[in-house]
Protein backbone atom coordinates (compact mmCIF):
# COMPACT_ATOMS: atom_id res chain seq x y z
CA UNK A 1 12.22 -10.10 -3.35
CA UNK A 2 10.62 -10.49 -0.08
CA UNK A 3 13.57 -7.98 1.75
CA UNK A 4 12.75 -5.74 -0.95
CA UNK A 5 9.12 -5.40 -0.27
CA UNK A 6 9.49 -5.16 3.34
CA UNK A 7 11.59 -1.95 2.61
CA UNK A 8 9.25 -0.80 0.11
CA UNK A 9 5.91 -1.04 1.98
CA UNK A 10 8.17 0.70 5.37
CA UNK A 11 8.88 3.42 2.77
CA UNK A 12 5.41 3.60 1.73
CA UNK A 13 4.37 3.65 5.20
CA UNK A 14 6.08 7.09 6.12
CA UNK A 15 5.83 8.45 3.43
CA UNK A 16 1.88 8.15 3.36
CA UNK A 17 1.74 9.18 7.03
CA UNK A 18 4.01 12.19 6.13
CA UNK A 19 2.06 13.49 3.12
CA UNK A 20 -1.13 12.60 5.24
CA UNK A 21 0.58 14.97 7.96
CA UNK A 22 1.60 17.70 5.45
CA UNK A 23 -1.47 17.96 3.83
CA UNK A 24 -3.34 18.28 7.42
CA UNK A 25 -0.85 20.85 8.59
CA UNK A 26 -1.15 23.09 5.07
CA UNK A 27 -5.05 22.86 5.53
CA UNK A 28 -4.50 24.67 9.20
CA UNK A 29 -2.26 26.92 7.68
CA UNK A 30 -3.93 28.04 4.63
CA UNK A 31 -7.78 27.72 6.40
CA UNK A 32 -8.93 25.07 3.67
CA UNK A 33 -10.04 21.81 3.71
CA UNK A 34 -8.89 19.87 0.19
CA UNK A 35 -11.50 16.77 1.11
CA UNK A 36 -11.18 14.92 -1.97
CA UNK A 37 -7.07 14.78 -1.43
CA UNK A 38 -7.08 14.10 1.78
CA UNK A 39 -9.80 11.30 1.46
CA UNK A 40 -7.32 9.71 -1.62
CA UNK A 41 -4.26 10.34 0.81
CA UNK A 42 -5.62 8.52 3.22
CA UNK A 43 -7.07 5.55 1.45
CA UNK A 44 -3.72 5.39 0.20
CA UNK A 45 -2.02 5.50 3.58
CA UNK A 46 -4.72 2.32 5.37
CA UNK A 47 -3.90 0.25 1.76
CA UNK A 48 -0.50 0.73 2.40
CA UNK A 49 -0.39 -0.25 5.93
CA UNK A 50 -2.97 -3.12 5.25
CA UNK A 51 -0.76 -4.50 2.66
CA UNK A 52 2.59 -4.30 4.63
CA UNK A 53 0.73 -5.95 8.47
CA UNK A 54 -1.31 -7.97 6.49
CA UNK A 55 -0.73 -9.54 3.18
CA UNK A 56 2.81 -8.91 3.63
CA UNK A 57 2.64 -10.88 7.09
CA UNK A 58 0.79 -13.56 5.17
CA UNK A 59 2.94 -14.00 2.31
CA UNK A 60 6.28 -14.07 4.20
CA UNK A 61 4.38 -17.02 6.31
CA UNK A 62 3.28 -18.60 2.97
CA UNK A 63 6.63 -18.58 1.83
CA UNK A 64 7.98 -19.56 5.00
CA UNK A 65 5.67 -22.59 5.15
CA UNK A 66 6.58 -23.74 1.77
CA UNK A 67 10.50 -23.92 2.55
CA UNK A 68 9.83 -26.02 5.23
CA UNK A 69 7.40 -28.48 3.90
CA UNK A 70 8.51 -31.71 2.28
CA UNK A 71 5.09 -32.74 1.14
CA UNK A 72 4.33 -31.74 -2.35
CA UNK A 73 0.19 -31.35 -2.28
CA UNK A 74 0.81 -29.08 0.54
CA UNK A 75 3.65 -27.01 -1.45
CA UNK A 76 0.85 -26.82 -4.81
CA UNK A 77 -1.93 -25.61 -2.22
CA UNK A 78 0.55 -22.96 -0.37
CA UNK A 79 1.61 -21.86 -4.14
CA UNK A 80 -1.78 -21.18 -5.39
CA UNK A 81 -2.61 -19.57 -1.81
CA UNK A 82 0.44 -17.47 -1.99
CA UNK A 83 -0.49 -16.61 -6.06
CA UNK A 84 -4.11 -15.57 -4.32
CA UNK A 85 -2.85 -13.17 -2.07
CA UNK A 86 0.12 -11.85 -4.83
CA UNK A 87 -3.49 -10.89 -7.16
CA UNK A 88 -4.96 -9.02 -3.95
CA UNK A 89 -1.97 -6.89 -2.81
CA UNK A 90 -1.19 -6.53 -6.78
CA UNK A 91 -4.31 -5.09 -7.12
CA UNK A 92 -4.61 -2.99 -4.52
CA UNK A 93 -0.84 -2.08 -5.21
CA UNK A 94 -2.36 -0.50 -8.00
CA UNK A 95 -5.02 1.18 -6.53
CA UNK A 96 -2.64 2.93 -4.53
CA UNK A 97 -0.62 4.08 -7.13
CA UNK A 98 -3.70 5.18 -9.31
CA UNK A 99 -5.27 6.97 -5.93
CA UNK A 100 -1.30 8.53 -5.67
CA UNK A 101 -1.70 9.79 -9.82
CA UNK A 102 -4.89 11.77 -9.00
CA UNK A 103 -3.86 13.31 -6.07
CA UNK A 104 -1.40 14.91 -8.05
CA UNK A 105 -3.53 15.45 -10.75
CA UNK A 106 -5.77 17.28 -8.38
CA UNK A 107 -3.38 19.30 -6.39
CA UNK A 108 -2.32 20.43 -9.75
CA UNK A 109 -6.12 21.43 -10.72
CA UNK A 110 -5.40 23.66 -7.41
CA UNK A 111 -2.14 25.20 -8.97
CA UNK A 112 -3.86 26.14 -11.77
CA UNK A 113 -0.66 24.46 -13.90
């Protein structure tokens, strides 16, 4: 699981920086200024990074920690740390994807779809 997430918080990580990028470029281009997407784009984009340098960081050291210990108090306290900080990027997993959800909704408002 944890090789999985490393590749899925890199993936998140370009692509939020790309669609950060694109979005920046199409306001030059068209002379507009879409604030509300680009303030959800990039809320998305510093959750995304925060969770892969940061709670990713931590959890892989959590885990790392717990192969490596022998004593079993320690093990139960790294578990419920590690279950603390699976809640937090969890939730802010979501919050991403919900932020992601209305950015589309939004762009679509701008389609007129």
């Amino acid at each position: 699981i944890g090789a999985l997430f490393r590749n899925y918080w890199f993936l998140g990580c370009v692509t939020s920086a790309l669609s950060l990028l694109t979005l920046i470029a199409i306001s030059f281009i068209e002379g507009t200024f879409p604030a509300a997407r680009f303030y959800l784009l990039g809320f998305m984009t510093i959750l995304t990074y925060y969770l892969r340098l940061v709670d990713g960081v931590r959890a892989r050291k959590i885990k790392a920690e717990m192969k490596s210990t022998g004593d079993e108090k320690r093990i139960e306290s790294l578990s419920r740390e590690f279950r603390r900080v699976h809640v937090r990027s969890s939730a802010l997993n979501l919050a991403v994807l919900l932020s992601g959800i209305a950015v589309v909704f939004l762009t679509a408002l701008d389609l007129k779809v």
